[in-house]
N, C-alpha and C. Protein backbone atom coordinates (compact mmCIF):
# COMPACT_ATOMS: atom_id res chain seq x y z
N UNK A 1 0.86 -1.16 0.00
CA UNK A 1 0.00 0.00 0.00
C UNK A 1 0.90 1.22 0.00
N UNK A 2 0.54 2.41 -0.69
CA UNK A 2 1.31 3.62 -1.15
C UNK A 2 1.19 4.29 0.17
N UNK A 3 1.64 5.46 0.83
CA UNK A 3 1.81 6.28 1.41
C UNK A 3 0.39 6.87 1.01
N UNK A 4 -0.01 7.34 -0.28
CA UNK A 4 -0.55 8.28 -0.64
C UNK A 4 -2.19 7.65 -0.05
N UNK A 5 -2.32 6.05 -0.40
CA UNK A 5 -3.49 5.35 -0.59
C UNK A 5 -3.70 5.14 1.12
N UNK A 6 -2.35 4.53 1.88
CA UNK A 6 -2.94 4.64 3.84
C UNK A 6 -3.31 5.85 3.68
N UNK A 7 -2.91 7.13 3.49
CA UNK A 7 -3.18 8.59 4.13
C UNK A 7 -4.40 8.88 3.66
N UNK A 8 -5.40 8.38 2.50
CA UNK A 8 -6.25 8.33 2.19
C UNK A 8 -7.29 7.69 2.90
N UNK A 9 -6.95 6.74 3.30
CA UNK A 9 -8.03 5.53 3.63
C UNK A 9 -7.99 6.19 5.39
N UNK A 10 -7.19 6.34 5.98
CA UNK A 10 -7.05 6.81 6.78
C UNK A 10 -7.89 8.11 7.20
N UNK A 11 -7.48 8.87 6.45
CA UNK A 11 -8.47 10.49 6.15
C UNK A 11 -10.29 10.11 5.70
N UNK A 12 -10.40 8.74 5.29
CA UNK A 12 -11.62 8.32 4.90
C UNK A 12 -12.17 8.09 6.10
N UNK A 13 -11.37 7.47 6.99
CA UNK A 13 -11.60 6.76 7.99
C UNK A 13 -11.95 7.89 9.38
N UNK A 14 -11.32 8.27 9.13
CA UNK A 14 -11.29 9.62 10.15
C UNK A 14 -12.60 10.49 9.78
N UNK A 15 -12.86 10.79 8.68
CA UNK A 15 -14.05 11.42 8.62
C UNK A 15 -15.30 10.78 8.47
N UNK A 16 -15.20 9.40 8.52
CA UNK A 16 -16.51 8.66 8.54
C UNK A 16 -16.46 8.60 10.49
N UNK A 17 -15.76 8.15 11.09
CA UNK A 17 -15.59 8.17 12.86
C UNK A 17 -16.60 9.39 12.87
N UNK A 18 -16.08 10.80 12.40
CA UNK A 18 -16.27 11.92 13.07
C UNK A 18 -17.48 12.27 13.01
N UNK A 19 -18.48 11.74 11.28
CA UNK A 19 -19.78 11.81 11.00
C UNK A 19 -20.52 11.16 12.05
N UNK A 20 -20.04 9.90 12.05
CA UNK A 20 -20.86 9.34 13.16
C UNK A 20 -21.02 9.07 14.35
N UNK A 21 -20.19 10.06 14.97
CA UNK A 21 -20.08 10.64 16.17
C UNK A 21 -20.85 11.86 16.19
N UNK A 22 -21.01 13.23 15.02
CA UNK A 22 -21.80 14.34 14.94
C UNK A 22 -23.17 13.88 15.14
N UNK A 23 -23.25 12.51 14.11
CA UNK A 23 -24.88 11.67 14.30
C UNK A 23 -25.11 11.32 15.39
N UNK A 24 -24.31 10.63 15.68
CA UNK A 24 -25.27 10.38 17.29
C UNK A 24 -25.35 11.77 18.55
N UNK A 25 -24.73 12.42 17.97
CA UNK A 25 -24.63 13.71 19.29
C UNK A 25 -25.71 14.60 18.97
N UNK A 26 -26.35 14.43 17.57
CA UNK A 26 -27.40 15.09 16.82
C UNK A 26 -28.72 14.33 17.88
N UNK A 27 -28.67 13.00 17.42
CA UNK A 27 -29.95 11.82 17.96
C UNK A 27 -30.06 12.01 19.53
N UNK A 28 -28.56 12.13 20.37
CA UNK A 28 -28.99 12.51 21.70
C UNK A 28 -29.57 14.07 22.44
N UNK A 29 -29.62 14.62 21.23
CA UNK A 29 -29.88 15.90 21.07
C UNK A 29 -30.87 16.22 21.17
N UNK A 30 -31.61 15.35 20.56
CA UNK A 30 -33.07 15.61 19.85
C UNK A 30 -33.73 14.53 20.95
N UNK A 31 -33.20 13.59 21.50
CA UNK A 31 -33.52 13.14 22.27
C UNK A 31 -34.09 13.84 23.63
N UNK A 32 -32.88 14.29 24.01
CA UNK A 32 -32.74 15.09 25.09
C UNK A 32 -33.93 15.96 24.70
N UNK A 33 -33.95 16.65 23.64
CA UNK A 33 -35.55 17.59 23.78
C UNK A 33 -36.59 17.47 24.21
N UNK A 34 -36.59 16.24 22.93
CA UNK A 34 -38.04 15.56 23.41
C UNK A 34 -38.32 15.23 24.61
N UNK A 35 -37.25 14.86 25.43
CA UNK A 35 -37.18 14.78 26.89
C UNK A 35 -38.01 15.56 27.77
N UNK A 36 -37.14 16.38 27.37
CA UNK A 36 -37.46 18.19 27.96
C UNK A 36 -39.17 18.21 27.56
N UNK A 37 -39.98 18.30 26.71
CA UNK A 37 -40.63 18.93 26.10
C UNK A 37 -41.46 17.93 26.69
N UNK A 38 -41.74 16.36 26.97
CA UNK A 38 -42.55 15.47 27.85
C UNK A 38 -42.47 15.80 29.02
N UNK A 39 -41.52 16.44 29.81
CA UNK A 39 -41.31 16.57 30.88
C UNK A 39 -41.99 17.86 31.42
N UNK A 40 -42.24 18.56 30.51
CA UNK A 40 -42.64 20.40 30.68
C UNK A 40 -44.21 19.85 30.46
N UNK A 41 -44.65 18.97 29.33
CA UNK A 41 -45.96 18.81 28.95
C UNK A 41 -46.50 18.56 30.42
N UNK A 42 -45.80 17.37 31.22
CA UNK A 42 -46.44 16.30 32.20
C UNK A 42 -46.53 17.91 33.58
N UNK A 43 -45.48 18.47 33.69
CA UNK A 43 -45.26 19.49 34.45
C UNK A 43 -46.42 20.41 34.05
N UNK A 44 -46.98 20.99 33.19
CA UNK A 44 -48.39 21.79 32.67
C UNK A 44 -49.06 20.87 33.28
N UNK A 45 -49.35 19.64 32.96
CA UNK A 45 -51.09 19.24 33.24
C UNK A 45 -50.83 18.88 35.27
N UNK A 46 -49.48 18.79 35.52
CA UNK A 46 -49.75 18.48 37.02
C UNK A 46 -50.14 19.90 37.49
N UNK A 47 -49.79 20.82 36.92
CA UNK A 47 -50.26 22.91 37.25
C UNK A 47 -51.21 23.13 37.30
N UNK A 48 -52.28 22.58 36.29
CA UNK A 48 -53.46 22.86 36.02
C UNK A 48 -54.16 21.38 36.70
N UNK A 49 -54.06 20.24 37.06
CA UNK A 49 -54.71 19.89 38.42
C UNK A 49 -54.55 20.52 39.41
N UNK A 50 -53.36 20.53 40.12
CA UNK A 50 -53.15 21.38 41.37
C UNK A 50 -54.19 22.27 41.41
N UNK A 51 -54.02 23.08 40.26
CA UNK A 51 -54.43 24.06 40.65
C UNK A 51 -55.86 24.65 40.20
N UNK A 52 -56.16 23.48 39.94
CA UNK A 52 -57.81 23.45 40.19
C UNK A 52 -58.29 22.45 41.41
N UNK A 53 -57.59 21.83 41.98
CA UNK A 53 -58.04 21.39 43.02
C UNK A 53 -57.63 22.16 43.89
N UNK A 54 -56.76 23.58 44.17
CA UNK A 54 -56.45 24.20 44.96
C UNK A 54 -57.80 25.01 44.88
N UNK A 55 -57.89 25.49 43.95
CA UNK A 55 -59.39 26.84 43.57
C UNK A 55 -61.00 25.75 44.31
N UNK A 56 -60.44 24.76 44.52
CA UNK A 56 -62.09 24.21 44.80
C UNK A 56 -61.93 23.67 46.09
N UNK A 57 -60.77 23.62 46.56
CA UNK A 57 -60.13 23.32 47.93
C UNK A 57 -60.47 24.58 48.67
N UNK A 58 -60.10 26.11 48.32
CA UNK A 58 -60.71 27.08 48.60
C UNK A 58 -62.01 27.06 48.79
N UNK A 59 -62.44 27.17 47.58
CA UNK A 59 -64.05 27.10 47.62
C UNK A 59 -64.55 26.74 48.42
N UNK A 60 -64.19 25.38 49.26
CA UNK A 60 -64.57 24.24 49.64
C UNK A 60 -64.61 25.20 51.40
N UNK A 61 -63.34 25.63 51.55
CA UNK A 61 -62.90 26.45 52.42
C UNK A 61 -63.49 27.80 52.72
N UNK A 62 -63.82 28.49 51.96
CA UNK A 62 -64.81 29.79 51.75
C UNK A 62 -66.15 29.45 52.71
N UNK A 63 -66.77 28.32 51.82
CA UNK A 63 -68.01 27.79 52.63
C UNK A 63 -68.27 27.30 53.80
N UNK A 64 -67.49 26.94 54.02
CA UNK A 64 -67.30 26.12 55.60
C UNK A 64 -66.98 27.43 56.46
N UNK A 65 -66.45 28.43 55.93
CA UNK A 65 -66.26 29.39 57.03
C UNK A 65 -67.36 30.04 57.16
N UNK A 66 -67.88 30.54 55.71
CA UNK A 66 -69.88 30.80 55.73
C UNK A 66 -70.38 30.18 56.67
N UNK A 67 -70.30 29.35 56.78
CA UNK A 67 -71.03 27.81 57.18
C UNK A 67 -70.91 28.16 58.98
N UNK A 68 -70.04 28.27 59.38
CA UNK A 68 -70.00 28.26 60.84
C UNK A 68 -69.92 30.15 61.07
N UNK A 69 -69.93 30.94 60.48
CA UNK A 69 -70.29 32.22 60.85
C UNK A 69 -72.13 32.07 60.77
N UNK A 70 -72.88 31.34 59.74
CA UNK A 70 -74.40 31.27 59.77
C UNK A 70 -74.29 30.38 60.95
N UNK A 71 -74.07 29.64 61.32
CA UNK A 71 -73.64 28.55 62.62
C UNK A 71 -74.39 29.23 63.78
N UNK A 72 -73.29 30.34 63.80
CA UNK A 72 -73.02 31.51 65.34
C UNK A 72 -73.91 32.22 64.94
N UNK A 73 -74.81 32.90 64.05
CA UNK A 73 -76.06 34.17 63.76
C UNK A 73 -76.97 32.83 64.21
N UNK A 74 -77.26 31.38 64.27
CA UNK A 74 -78.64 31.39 64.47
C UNK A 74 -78.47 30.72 65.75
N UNK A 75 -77.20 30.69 66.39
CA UNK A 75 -76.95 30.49 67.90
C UNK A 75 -77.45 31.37 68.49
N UNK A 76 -76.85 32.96 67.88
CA UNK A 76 -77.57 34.17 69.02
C UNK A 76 -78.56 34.95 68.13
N UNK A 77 -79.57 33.94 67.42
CA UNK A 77 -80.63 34.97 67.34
C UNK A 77 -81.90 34.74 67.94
N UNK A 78 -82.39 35.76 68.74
CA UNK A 78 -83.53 35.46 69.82
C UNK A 78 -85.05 35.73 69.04
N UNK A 79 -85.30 35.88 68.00
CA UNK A 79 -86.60 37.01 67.61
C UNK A 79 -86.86 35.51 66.44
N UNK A 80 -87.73 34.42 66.77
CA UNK A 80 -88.34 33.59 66.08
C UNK A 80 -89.00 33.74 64.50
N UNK A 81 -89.10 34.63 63.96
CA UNK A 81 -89.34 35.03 62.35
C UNK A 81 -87.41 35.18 61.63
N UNK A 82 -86.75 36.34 62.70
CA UNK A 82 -85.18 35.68 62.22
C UNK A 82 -84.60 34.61 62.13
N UNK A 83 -85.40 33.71 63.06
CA UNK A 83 -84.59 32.59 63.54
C UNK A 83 -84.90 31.65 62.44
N UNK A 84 -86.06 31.94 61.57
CA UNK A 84 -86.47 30.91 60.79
C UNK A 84 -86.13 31.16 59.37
N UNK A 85 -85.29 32.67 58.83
CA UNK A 85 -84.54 33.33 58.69
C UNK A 85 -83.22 32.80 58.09
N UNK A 86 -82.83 32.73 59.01
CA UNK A 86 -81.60 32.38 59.30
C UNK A 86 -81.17 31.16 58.80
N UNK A 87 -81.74 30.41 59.62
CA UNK A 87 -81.97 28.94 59.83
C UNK A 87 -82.17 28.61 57.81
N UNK A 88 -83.16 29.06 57.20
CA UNK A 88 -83.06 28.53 55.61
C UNK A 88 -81.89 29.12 55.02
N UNK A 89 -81.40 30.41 55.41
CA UNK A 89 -80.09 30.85 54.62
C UNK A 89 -78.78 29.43 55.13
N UNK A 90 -78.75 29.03 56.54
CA UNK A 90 -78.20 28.24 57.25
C UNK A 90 -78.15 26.59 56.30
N UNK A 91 -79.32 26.67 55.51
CA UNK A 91 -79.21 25.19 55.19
C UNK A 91 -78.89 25.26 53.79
N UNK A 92 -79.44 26.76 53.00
CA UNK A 92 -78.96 27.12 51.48
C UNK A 92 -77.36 26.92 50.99
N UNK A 93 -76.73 27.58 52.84
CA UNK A 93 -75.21 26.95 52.64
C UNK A 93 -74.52 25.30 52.68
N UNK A 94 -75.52 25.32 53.44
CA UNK A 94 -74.83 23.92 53.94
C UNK A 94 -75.04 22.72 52.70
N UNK A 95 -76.02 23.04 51.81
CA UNK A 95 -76.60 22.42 51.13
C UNK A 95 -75.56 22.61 49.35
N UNK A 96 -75.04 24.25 49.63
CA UNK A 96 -73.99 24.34 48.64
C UNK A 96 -72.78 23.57 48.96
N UNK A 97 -72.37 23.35 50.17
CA UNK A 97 -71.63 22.97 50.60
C UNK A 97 -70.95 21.33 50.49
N UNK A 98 -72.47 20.94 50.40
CA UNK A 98 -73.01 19.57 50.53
C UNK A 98 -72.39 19.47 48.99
N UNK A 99 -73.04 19.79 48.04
CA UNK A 99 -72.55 19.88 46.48
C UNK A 99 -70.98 19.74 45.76
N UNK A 100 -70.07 21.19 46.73
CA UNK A 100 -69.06 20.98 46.54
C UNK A 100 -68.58 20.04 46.95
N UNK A 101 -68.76 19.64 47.65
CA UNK A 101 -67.82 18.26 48.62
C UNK A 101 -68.31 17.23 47.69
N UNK A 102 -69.67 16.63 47.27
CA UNK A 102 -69.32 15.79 46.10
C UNK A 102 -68.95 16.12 44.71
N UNK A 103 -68.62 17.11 44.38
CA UNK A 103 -68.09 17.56 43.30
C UNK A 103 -66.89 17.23 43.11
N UNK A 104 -66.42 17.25 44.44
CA UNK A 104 -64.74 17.30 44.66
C UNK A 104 -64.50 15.69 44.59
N UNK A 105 -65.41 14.57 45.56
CA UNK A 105 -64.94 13.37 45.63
C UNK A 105 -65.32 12.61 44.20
N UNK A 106 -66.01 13.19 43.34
CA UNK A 106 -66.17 12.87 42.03
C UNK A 106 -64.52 13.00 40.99
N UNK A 107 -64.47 14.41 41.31
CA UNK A 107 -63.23 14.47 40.63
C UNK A 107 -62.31 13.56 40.54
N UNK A 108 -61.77 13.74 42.51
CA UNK A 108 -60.76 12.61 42.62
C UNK A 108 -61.17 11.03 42.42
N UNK A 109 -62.19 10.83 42.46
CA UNK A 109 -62.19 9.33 42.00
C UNK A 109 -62.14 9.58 40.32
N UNK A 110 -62.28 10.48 39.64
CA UNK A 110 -62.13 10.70 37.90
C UNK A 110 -60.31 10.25 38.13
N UNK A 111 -59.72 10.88 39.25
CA UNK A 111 -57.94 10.93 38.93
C UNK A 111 -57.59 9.75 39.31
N UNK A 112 -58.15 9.36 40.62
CA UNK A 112 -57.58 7.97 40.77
C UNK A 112 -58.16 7.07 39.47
N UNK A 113 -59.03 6.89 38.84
CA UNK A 113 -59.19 5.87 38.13
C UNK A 113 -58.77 6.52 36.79
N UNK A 114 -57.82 7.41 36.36
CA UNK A 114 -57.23 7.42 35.35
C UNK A 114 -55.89 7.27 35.44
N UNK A 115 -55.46 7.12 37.23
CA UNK A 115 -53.81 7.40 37.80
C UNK A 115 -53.87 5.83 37.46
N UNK A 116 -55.07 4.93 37.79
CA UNK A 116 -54.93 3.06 38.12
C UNK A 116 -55.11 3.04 36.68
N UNK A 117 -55.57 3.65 35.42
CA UNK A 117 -55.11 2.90 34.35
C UNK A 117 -54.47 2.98 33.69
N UNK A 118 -54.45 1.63 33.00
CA UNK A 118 -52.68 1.19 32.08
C UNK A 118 -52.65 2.22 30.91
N UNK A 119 -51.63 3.17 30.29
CA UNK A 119 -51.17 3.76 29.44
C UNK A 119 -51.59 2.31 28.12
N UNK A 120 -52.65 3.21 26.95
CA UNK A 120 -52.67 1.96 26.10
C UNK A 120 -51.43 2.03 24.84
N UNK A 121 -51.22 0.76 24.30
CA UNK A 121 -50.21 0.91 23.49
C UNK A 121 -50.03 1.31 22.24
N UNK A 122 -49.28 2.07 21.75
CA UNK A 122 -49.35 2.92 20.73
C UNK A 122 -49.97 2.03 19.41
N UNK A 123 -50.60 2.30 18.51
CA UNK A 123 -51.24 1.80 17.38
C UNK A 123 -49.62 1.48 16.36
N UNK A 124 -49.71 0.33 15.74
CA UNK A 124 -48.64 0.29 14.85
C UNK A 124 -49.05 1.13 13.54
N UNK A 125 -47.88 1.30 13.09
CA UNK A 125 -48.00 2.39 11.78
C UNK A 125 -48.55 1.20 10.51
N UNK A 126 -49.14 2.20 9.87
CA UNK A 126 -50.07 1.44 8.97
C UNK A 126 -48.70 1.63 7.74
N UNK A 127 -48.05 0.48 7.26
CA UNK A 127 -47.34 -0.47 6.27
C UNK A 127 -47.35 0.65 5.18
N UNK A 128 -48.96 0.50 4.43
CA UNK A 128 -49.26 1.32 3.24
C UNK A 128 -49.82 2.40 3.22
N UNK A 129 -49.54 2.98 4.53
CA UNK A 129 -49.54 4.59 4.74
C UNK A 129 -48.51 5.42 3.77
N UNK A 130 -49.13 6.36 2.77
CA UNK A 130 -48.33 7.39 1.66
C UNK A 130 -47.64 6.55 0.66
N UNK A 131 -48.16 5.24 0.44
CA UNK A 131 -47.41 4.67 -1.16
C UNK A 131 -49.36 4.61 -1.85
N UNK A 132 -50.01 5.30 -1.87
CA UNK A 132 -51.47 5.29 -2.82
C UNK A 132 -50.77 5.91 -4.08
């Protein structure tokens, strides 16, 4: 073998290594994104549970404090037409109250029984998809 033909094959050799080293640093690249970009998706939808179960956790919280301030007005109200008054505004809450709270255990049984099921498996690609 010539000088000229190793330094060749060599220089062939060297720049095929280096391609396919750029390739795979490309593939872990894009990897790595996609990474990123499942990871930010899953991070959004855990934001927007939170934080609608925080807004109805409130809610939930709002009422109950209604709830025991109407509590204490029909503890100290003495005048029987208020008291009866009172007493229906007393159950209008309790009765909203009543609502949210199954609203809420609805939800979470919607999360637990989508947390308990199996991820289904992706559909295989259809063969003679784009040769029509």
């Amino acid at each position: 073998m010539s000088r000229t033909t190793f330094f060749s094959t060599v220089l062939a050799a060297s720049a095929l290594f280096a391609a396919t080293l750029t390739a795979q640093s490309d593939s872990k690249d894009k990897m790595g994104q996609m990474k990123a970009k499942m990871q930010a998706k899953m991070q959004d939808k855990m934001k927007d549970k939170m934080g609608g179960m925080m807004d109805h956790h409130s809610e939930i919280t709002q009422l109950m404090d209604k709830l025991a301030q109407s509590f204490a007005a029909v503890q100290a109200e003495k005048d029987p037409a208020q008291l009866a008054k009172k007493i229906a505004e007393h159950g209008a809450i309790l009765k909203e109250l009543q609502a949210k709270m199954a609203e809420h255990q609805k939800m979470m049984a919607a999360e637990e029984a989508a947390a308990a099921k199996p991820a289904e498996p992706a559909a295989p690609a259809d063969p003679h998809a784009g040769h029509h």
